[in-house]
PDB file of N, CA and C in Angstrom:
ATOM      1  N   UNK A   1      23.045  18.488  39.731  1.00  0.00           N
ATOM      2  CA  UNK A   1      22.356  17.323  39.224  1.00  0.00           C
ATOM      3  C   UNK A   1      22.059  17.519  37.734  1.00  0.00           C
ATOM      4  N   UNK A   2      21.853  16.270  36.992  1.00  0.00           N
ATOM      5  CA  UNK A   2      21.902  16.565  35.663  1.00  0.00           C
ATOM      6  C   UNK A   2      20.842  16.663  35.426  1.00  0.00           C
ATOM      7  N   UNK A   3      20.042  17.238  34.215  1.00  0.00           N
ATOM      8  CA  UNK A   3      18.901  17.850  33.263  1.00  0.00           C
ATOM      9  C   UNK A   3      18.062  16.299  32.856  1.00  0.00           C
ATOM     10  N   UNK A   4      17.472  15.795  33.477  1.00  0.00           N
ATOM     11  CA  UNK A   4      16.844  14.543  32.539  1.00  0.00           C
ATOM     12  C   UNK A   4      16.981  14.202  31.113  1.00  0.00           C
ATOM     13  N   UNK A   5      17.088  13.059  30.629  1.00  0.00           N
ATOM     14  CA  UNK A   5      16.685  13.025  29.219  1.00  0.00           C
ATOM     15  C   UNK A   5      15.368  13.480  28.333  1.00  0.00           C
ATOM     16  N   UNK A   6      14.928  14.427  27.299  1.00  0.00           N
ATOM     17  CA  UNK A   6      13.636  14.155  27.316  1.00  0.00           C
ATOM     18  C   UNK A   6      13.392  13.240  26.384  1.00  0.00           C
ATOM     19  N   UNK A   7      12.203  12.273  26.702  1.00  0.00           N
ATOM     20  CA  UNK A   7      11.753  11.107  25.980  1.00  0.00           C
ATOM     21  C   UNK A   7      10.854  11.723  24.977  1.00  0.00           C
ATOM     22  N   UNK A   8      11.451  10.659  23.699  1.00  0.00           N
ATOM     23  CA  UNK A   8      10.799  11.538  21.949  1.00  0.00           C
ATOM     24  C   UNK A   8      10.339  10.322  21.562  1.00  0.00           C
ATOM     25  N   UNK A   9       9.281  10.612  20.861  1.00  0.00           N
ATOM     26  CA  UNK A   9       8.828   8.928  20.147  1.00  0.00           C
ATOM     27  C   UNK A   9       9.298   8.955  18.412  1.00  0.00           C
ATOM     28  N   UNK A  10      10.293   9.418  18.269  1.00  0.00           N
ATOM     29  CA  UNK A  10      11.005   9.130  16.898  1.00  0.00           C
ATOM     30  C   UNK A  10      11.272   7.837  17.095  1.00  0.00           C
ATOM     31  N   UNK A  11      10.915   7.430  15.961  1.00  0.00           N
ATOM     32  CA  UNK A  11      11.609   5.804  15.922  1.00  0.00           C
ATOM     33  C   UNK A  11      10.404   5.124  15.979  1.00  0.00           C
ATOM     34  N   UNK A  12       9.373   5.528  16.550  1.00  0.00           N
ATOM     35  CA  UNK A  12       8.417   4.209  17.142  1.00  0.00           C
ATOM     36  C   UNK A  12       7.366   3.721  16.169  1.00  0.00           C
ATOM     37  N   UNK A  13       7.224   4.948  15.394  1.00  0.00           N
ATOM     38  CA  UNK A  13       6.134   4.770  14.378  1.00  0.00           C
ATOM     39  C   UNK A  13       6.939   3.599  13.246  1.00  0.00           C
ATOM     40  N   UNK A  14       7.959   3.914  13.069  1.00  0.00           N
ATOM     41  CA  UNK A  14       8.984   3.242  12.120  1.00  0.00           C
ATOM     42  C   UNK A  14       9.061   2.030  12.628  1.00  0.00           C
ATOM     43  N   UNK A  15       9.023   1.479  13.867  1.00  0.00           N
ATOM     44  CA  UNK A  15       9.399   0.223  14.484  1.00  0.00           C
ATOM     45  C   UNK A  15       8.039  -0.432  14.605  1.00  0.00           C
ATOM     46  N   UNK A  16       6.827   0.250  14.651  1.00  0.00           N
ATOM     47  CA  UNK A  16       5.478  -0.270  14.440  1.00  0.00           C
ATOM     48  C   UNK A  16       5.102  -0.846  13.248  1.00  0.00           C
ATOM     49  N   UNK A  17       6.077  -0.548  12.529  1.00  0.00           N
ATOM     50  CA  UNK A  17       5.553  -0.321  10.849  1.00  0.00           C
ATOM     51  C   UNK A  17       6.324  -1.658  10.250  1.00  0.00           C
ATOM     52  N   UNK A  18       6.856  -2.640  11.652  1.00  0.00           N
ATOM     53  CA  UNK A  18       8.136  -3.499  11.188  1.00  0.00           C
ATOM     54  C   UNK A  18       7.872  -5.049  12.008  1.00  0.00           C
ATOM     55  N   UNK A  19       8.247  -6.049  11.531  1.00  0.00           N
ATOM     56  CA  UNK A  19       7.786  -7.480  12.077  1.00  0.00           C
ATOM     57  C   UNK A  19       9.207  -7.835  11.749  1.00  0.00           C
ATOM     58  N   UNK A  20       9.534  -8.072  13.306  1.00  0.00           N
ATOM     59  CA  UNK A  20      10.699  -8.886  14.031  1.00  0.00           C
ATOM     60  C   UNK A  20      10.644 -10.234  13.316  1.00  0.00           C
ATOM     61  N   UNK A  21      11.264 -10.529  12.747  1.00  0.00           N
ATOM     62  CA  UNK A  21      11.479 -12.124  12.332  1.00  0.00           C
ATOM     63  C   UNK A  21      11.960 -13.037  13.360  1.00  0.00           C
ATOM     64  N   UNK A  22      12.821 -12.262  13.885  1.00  0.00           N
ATOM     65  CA  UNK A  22      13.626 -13.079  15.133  1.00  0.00           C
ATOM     66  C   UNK A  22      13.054 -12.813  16.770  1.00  0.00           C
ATOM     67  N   UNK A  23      12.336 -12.124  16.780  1.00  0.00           N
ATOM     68  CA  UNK A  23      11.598 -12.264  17.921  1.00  0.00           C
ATOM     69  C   UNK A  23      10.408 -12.792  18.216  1.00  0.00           C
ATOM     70  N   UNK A  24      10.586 -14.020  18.994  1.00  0.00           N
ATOM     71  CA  UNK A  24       9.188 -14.671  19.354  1.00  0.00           C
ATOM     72  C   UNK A  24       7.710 -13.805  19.770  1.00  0.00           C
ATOM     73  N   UNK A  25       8.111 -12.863  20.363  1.00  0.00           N
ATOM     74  CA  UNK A  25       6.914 -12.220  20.811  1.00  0.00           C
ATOM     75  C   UNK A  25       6.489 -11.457  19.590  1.00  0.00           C
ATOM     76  N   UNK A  26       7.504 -11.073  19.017  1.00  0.00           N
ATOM     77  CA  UNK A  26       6.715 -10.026  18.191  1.00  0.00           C
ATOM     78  C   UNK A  26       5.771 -11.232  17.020  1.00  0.00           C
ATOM     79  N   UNK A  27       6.401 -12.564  16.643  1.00  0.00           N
ATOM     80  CA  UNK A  27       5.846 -13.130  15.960  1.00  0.00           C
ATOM     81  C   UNK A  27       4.877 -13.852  16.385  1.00  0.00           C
ATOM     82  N   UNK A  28       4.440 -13.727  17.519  1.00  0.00           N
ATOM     83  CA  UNK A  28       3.462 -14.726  18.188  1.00  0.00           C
ATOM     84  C   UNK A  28       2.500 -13.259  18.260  1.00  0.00           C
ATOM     85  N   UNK A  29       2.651 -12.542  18.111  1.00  0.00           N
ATOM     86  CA  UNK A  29       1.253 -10.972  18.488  1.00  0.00           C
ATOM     87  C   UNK A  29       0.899 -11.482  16.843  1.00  0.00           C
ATOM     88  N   UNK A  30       1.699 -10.692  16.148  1.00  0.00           N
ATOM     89  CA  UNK A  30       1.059 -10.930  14.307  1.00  0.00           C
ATOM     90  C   UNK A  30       0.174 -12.186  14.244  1.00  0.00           C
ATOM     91  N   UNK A  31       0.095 -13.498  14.300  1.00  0.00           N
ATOM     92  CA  UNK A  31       0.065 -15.000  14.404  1.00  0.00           C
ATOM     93  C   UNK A  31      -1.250 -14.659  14.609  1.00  0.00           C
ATOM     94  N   UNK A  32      -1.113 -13.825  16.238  1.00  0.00           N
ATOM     95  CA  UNK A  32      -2.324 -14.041  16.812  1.00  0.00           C
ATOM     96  C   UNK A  32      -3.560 -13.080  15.954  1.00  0.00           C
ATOM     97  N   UNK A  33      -2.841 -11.963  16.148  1.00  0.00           N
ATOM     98  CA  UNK A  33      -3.494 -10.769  15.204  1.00  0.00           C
ATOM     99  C   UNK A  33      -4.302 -11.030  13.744  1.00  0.00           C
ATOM    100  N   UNK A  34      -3.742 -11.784  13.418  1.00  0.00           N
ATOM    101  CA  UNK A  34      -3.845 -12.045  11.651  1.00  0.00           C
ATOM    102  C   UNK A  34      -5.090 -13.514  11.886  1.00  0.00           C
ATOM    103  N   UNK A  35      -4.003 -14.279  12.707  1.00  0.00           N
ATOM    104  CA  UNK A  35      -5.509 -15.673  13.020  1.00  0.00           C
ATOM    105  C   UNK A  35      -4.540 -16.552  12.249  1.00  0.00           C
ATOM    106  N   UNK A  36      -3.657 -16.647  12.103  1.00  0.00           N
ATOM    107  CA  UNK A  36      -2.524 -17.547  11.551  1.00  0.00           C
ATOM    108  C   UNK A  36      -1.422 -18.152  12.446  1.00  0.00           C
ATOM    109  N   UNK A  37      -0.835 -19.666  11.981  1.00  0.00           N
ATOM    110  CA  UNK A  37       0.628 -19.933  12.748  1.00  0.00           C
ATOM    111  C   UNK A  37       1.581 -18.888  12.919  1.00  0.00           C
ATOM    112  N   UNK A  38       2.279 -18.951  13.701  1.00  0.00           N
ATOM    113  CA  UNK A  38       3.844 -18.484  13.741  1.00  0.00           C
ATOM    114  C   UNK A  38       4.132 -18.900  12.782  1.00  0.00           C
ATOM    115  N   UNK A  39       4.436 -20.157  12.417  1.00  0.00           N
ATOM    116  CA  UNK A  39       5.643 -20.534  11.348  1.00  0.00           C
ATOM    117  C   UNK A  39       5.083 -19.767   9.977  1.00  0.00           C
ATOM    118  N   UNK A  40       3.573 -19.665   9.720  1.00  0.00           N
ATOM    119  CA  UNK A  40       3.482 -18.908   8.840  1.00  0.00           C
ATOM    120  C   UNK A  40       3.649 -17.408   8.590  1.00  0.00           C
ATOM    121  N   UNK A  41       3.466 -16.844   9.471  1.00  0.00           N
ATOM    122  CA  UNK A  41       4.097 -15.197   9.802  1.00  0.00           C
ATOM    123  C   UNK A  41       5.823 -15.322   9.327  1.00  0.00           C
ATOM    124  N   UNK A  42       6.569 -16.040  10.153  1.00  0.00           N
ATOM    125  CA  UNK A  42       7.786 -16.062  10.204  1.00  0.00           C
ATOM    126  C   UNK A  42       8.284 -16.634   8.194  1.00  0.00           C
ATOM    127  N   UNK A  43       7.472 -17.294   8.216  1.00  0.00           N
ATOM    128  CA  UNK A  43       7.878 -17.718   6.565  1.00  0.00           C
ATOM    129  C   UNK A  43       7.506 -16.500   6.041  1.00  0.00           C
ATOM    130  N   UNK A  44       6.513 -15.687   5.751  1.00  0.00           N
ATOM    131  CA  UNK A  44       5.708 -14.761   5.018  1.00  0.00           C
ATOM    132  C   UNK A  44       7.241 -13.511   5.283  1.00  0.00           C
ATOM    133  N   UNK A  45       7.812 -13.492   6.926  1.00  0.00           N
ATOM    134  CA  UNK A  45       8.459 -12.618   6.443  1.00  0.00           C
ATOM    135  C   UNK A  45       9.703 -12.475   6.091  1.00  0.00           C
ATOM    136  N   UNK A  46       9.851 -13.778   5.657  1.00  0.00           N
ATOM    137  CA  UNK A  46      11.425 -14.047   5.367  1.00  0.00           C
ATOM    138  C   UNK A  46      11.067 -14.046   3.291  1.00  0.00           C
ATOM    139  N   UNK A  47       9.480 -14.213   3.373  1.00  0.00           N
ATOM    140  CA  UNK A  47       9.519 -13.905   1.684  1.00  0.00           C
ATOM    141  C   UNK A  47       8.986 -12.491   0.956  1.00  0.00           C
ATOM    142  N   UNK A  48       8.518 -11.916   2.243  1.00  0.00           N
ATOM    143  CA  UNK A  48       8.231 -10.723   1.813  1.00  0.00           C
ATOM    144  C   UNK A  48       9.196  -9.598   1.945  1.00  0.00           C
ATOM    145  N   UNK A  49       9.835  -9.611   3.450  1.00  0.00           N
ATOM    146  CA  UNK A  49      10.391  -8.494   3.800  1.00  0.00           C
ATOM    147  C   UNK A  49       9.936  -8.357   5.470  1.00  0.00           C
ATOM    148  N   UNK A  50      10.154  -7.626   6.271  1.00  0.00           N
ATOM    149  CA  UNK A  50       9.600  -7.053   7.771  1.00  0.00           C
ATOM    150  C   UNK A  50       8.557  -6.247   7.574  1.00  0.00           C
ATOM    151  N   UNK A  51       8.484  -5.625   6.617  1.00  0.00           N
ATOM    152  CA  UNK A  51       7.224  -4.641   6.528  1.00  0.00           C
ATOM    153  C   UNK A  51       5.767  -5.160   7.051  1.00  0.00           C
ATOM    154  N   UNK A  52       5.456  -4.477   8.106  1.00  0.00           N
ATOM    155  CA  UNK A  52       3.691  -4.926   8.796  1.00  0.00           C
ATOM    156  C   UNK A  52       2.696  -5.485   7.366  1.00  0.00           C
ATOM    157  N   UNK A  53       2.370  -3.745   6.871  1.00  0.00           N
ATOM    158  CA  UNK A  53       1.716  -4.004   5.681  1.00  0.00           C
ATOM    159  C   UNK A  53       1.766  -5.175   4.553  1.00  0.00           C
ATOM    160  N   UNK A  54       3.294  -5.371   4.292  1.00  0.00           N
ATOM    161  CA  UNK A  54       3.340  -6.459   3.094  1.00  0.00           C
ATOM    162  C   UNK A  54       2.816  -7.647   3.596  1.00  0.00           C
ATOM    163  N   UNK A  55       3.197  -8.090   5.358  1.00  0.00           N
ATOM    164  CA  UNK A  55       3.328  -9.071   6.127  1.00  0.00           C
ATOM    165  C   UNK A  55       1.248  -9.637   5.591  1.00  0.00           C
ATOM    166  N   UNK A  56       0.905  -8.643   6.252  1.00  0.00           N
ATOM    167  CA  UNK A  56      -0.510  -8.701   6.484  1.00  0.00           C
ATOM    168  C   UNK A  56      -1.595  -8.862   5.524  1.00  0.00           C
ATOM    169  N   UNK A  57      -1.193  -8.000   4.297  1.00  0.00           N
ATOM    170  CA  UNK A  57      -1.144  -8.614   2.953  1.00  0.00           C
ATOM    171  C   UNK A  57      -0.933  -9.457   2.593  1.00  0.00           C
ATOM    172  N   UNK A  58      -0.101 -10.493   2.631  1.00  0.00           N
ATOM    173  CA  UNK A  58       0.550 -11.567   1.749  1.00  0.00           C
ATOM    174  C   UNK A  58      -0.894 -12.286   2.940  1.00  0.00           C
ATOM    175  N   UNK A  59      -1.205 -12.590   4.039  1.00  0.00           N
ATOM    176  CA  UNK A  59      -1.761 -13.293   4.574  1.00  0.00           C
ATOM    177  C   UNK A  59      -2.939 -13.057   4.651  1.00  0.00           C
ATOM    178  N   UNK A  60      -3.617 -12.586   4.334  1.00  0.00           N
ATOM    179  CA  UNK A  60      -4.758 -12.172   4.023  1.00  0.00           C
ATOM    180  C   UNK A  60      -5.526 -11.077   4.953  1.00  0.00           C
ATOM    181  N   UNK A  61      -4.960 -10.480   5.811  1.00  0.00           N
ATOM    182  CA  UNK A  61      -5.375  -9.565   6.449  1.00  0.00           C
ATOM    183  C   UNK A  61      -6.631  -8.564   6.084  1.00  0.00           C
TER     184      UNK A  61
END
């Protein structure tokens, strides 16, 4: 039988650190998080970048 995979959390901090433009859920958590529309998250990150920080920034977080 084979050796399991072992599970590493590389990647996750990096993917925390990032706002899905194209995913509804992820843009409906920020929205909610921040106290703002979707459409405004989703605009903010098509002018800022994906970055959480810039995201949250530009909106007044």
């Amino acid at each position: 039988m084979a050796k399991a995979a072992k599970k590493t959390t590389r990647g996750r901090k990096q993917d925390r650190a990032r706002v899905a433009g194209g995913q509804k859920y992820e843009v409906a958590y920020e929205a909610k998080k921040i106290g703002r529309s979707a459409a405004a998250v989703k605009k903010t990150v098509k002018k800022v970048g994906n970055s959480r920080k810039k995201v949250e920034k530009r909106l007044g977080r």
